[in-house]
N, C-alpha and C. Protein backbone atom coordinates (compact mmCIF):
# COMPACT_ATOMS: atom_id res chain seq x y z
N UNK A 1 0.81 -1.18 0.00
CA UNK A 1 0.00 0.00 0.00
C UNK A 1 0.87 1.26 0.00
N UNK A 2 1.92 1.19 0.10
CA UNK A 2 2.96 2.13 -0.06
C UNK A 2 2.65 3.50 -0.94
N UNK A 3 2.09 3.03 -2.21
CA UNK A 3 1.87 3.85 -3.87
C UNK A 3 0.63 4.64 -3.33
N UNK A 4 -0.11 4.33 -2.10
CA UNK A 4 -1.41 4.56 -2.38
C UNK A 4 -1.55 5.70 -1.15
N UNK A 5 -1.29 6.79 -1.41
CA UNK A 5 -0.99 7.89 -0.07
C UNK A 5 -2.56 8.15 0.80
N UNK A 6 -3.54 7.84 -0.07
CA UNK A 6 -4.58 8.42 0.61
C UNK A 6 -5.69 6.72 1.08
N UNK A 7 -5.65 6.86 1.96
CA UNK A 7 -6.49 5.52 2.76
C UNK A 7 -7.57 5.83 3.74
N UNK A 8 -8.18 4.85 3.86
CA UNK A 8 -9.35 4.92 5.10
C UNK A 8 -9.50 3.66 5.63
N UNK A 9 -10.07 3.70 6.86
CA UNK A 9 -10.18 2.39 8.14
C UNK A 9 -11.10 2.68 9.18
N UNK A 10 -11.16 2.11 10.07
CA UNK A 10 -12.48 2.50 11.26
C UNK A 10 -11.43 3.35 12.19
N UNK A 11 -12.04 4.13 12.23
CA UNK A 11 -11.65 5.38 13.71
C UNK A 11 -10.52 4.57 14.77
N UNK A 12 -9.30 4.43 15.02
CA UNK A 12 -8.74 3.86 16.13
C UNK A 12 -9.62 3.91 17.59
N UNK A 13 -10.19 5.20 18.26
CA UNK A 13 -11.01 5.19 19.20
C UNK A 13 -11.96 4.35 18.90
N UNK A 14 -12.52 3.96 18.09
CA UNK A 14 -13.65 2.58 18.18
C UNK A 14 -13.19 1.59 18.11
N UNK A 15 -11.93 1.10 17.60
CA UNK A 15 -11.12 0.22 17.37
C UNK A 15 -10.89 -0.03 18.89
N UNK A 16 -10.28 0.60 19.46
CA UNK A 16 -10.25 0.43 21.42
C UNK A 16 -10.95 0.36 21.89
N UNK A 17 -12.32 1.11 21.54
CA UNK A 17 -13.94 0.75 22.19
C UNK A 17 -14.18 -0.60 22.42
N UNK A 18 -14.16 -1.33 20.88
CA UNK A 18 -14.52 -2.20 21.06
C UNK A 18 -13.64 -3.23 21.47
N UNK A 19 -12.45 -3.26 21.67
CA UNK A 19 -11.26 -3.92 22.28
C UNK A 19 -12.14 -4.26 23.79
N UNK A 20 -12.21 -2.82 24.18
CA UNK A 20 -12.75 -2.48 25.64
C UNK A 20 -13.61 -3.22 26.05
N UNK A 21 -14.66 -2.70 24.91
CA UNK A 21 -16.51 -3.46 25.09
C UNK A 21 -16.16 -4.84 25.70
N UNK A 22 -15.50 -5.81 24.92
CA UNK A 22 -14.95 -7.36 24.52
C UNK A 22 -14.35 -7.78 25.98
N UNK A 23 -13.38 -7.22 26.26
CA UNK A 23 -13.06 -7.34 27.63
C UNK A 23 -13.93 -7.16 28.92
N UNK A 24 -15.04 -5.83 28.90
CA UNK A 24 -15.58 -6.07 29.68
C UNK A 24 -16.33 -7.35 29.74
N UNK A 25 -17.23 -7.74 28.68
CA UNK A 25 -18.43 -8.26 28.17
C UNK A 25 -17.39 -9.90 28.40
N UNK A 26 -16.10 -10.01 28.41
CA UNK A 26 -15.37 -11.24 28.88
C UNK A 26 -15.62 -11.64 30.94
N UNK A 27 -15.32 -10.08 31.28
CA UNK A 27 -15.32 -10.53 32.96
C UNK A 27 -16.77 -10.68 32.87
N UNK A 28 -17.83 -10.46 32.28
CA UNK A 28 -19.26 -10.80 32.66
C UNK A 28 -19.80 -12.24 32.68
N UNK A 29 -18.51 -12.82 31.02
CA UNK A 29 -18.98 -14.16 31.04
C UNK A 29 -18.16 -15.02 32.23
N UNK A 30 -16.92 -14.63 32.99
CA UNK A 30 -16.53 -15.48 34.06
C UNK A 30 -17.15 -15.00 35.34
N UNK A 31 -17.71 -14.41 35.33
CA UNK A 31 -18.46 -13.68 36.40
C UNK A 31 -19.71 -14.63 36.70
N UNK A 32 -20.40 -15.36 35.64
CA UNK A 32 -21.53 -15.27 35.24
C UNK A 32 -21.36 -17.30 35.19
N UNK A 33 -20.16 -17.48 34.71
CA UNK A 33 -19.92 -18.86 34.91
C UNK A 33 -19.08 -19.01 36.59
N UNK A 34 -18.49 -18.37 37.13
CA UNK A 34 -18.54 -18.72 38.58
C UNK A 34 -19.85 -18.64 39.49
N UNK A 35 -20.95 -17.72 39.10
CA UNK A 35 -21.93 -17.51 39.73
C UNK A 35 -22.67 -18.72 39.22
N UNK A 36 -22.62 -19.22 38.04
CA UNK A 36 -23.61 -20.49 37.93
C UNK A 36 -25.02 -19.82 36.62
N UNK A 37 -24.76 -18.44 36.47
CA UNK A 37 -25.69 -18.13 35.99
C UNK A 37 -25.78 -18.29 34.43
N UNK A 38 -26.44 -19.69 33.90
CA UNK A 38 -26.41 -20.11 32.40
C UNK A 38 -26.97 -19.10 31.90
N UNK A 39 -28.27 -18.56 31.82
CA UNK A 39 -28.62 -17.44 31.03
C UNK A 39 -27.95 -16.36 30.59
N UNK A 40 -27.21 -16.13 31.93
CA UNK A 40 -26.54 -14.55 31.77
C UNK A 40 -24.92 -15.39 31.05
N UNK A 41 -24.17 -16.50 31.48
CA UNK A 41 -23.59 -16.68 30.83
C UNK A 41 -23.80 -16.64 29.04
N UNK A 42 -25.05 -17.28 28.79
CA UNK A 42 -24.86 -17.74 27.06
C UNK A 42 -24.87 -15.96 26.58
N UNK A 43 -25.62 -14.91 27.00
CA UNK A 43 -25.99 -14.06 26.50
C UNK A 43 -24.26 -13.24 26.52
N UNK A 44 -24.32 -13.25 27.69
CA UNK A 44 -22.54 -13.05 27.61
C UNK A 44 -21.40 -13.01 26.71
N UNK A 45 -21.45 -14.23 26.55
CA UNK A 45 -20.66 -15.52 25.60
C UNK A 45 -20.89 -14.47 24.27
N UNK A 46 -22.27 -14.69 23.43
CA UNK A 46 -22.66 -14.14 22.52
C UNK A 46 -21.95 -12.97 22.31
N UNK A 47 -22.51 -12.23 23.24
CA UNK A 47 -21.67 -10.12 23.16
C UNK A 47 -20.40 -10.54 23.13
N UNK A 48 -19.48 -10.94 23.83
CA UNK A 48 -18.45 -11.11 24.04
C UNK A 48 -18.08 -11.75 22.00
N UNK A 49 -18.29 -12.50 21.57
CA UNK A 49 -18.51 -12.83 20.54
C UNK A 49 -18.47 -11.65 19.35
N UNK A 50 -19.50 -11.47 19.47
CA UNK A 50 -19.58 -10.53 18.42
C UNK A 50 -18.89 -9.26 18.50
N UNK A 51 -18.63 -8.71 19.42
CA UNK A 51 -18.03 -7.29 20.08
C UNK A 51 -16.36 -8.01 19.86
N UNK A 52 -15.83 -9.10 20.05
CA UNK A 52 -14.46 -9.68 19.82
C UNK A 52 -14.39 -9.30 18.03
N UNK A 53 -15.63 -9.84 17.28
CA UNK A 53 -15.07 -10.51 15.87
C UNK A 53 -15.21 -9.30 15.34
N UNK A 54 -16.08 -8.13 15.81
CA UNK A 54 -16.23 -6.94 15.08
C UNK A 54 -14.86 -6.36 15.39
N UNK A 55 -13.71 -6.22 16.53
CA UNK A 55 -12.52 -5.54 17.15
C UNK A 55 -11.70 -6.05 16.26
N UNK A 56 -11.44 -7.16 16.21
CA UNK A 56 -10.49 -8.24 15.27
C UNK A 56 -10.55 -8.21 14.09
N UNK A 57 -11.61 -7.66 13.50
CA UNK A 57 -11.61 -7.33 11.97
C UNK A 57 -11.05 -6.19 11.98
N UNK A 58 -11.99 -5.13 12.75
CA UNK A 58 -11.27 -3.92 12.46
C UNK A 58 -9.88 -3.73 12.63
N UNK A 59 -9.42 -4.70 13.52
CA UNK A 59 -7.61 -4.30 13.76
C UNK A 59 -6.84 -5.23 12.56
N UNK A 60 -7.38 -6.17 12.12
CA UNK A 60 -6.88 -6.90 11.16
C UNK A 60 -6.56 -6.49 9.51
N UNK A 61 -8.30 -5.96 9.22
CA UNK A 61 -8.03 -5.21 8.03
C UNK A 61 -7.81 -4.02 8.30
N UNK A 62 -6.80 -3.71 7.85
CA UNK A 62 -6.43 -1.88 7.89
C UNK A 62 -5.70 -1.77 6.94
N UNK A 63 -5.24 -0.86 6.19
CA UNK A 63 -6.71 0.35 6.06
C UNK A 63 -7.73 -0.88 4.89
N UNK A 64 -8.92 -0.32 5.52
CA UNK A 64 -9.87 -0.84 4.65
C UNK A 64 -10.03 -0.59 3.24
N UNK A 65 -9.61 0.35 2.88
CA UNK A 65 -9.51 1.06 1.39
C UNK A 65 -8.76 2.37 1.14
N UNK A 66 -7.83 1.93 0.18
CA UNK A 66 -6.58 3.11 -0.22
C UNK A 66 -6.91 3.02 -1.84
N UNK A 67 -6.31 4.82 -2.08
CA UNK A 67 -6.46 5.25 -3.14
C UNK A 67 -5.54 5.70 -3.67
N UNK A 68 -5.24 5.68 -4.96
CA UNK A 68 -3.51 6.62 -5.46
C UNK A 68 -4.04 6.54 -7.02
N UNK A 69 -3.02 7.26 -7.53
CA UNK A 69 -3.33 7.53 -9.22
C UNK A 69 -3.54 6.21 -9.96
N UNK A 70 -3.01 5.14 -9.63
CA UNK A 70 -3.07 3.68 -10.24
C UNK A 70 -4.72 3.23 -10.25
N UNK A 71 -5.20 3.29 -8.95
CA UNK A 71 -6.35 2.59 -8.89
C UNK A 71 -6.46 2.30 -7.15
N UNK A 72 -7.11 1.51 -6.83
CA UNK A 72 -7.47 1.55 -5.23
C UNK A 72 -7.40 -0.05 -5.13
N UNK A 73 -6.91 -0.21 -3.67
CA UNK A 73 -6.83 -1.18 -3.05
C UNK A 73 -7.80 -1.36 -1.93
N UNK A 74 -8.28 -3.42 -1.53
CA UNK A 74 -9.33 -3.03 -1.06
C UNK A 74 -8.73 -4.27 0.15
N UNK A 75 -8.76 -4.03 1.28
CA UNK A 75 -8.74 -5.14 1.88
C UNK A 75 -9.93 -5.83 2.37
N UNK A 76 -10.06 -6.78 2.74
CA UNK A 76 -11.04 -7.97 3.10
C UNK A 76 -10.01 -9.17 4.14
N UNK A 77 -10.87 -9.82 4.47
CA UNK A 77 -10.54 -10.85 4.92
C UNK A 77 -10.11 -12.19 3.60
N UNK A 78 -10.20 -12.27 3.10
CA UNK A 78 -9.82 -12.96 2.21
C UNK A 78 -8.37 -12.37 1.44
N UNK A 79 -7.95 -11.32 1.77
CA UNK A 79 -6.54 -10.74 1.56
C UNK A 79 -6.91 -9.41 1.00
N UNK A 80 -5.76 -8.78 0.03
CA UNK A 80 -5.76 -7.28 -0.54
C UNK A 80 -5.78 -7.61 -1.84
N UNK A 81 -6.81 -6.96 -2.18
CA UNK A 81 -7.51 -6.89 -3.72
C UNK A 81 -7.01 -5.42 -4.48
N UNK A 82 -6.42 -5.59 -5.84
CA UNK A 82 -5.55 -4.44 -6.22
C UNK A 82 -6.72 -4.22 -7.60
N UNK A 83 -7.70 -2.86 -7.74
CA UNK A 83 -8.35 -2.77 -8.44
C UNK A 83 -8.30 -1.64 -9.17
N UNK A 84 -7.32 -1.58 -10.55
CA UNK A 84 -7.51 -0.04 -11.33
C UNK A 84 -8.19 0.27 -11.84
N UNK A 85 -8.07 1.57 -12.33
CA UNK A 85 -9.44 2.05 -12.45
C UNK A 85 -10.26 2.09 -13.30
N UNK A 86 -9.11 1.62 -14.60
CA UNK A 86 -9.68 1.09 -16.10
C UNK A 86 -11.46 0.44 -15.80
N UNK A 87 -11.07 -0.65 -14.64
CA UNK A 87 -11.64 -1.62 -14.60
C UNK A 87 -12.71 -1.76 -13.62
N UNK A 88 -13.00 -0.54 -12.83
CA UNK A 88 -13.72 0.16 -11.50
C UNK A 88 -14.69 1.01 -11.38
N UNK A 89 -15.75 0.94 -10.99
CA UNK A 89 -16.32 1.84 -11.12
C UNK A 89 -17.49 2.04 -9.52
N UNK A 90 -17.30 3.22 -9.11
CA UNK A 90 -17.63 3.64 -7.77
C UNK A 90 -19.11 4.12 -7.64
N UNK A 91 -20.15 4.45 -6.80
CA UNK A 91 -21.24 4.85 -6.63
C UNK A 91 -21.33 4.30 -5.02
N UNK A 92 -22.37 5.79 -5.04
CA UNK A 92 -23.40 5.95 -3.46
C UNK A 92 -24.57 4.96 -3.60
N UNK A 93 -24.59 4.77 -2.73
CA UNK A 93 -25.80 3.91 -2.46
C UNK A 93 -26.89 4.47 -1.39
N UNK A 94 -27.95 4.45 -1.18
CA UNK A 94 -28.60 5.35 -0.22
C UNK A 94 -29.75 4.47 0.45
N UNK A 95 -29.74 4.21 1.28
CA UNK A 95 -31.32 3.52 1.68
C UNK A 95 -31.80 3.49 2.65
N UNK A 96 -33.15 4.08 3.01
CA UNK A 96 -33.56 4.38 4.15
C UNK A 96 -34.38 3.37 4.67
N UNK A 97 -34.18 3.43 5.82
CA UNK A 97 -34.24 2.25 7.06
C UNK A 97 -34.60 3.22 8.52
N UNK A 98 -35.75 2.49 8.90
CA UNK A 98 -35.96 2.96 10.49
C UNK A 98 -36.44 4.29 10.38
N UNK A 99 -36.56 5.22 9.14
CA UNK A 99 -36.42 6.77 8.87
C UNK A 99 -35.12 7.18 9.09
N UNK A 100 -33.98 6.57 8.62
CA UNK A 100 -32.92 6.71 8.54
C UNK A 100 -32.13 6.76 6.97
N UNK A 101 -31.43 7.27 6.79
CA UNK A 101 -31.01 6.95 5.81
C UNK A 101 -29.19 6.98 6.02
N UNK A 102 -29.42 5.40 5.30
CA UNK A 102 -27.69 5.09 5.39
C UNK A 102 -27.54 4.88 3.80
N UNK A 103 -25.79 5.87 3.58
CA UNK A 103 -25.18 6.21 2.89
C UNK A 103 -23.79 4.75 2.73
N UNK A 104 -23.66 4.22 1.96
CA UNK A 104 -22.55 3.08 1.68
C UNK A 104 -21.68 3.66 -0.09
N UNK A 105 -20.59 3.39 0.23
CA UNK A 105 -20.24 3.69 -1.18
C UNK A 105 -19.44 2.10 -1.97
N UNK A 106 -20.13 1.68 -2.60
CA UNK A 106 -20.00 0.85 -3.69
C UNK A 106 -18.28 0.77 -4.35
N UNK A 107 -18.00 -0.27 -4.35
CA UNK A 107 -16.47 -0.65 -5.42
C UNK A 107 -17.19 -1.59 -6.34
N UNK A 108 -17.34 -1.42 -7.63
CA UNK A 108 -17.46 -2.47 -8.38
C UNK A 108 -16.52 -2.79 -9.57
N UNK A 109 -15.94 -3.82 -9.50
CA UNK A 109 -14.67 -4.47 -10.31
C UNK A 109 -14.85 -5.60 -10.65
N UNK A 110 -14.99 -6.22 -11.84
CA UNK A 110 -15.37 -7.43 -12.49
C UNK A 110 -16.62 -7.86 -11.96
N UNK A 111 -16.47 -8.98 -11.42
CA UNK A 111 -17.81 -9.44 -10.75
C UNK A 111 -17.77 -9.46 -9.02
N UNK A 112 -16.92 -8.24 -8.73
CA UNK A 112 -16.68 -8.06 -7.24
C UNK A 112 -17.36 -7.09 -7.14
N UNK A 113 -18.24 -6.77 -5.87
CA UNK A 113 -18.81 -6.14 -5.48
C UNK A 113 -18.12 -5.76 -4.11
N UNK A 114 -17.79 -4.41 -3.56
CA UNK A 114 -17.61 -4.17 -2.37
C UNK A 114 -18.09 -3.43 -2.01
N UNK A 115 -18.58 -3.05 -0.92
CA UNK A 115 -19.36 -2.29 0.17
C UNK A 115 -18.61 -1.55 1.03
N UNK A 116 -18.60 -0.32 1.38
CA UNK A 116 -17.69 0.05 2.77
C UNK A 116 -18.94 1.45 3.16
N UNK A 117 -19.37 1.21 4.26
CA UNK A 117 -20.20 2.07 5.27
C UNK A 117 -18.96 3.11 6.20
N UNK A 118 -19.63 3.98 7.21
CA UNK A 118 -19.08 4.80 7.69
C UNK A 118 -18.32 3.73 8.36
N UNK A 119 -18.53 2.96 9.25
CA UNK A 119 -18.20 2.27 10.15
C UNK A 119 -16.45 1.65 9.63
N UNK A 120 -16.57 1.46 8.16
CA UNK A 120 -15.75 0.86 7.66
C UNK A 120 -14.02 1.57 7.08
N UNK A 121 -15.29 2.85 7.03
CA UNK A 121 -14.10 3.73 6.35
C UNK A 121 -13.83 4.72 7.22
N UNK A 122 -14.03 5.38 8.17
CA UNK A 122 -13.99 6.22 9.13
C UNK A 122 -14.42 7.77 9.33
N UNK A 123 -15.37 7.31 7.70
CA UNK A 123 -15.80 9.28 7.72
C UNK A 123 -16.52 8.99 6.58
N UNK A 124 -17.43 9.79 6.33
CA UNK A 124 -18.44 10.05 5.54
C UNK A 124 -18.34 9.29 3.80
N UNK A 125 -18.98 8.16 3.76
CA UNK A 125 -19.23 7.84 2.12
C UNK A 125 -18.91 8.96 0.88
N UNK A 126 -19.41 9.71 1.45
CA UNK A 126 -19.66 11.12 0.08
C UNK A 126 -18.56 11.43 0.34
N UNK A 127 -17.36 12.30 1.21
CA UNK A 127 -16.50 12.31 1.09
C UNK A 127 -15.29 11.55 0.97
N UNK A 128 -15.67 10.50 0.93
CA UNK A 128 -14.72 9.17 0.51
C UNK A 128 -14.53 9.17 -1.33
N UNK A 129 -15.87 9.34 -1.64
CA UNK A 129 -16.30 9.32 -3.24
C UNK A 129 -15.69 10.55 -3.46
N UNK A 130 -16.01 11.54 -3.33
CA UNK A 130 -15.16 13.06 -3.78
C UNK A 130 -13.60 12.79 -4.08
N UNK A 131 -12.95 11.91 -2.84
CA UNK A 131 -11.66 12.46 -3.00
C UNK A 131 -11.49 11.28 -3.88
N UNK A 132 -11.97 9.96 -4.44
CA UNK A 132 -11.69 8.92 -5.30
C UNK A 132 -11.95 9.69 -6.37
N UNK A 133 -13.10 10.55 -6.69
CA UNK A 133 -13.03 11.33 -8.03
C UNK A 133 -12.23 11.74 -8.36
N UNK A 134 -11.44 12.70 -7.63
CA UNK A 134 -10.65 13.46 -7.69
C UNK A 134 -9.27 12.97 -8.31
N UNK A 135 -8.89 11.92 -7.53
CA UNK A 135 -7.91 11.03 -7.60
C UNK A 135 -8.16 10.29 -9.07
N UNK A 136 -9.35 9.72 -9.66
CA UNK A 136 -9.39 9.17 -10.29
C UNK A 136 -9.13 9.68 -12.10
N UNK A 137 -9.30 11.15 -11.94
CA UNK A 137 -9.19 12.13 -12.53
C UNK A 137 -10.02 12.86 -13.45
């Protein structure tokens, strides 16, 4: 990722949040298995779970998506995907939920589809897309 000066990833402070969350939501489940309490253990277990695999991604893939004059790189769990721009093509996505509306910005490259939300990239979709325009030329 060297070539690619401009990148994005989840916020480090949430990245420790949820480090945090995970640990607490860990003393609840030994808390909860010395007390005997199965309910509060499984529910435990679960948070602890999910609050772990969401921390571990985020510290694993980083940066989630970098940009440079070549084309953009995308990480995943399945490794780093190198996509130029010949071959790329970006869009907002918009859809409202709850009376909400969430903003995702789209990578599409061959028959890959990628997704990255705020959560993913660490700041606003639309300004993620601006500066890929920009970049893209």
């Amino acid at each position: 990722m060297d070539n690619y000066p401009t990148s994005w990833a989840p916020r480090p402070a949430l990245v420790v949040s949820a480090w945090a969350v995970t640990a607490l939501l860990l003393a609840g489940v030994v808390t909860d298995a010395v007390t005997g309490d199965r309910g509060g253990l499984v529910l435990f277990a679960l948070a602890t779970l999910a609050a772990g695999a969401f921390a571990a991604h985020s510290t694993l893939v980083r940066p989630r998506l970098a940009a440079g004059t070549e084309g953009l790189v995308a990480r995943t769990l399945s490794g780093t995907h190198r996509l130029p721009w010949a071959q790329t093509r970006t869009r907002l996505r918009t859809t409202r939920r709850m009376g909400r509306d969430g903003v995702t910005l789209e990578v599409e490259h061959d028959d890959q589809l990628y997704v990255f939300g705020w959560l993913d990239l660490g700041e606003d979709p639309r300004e993620v897309l601006d500066v890929l325009s920009t970049l893209r030329g």
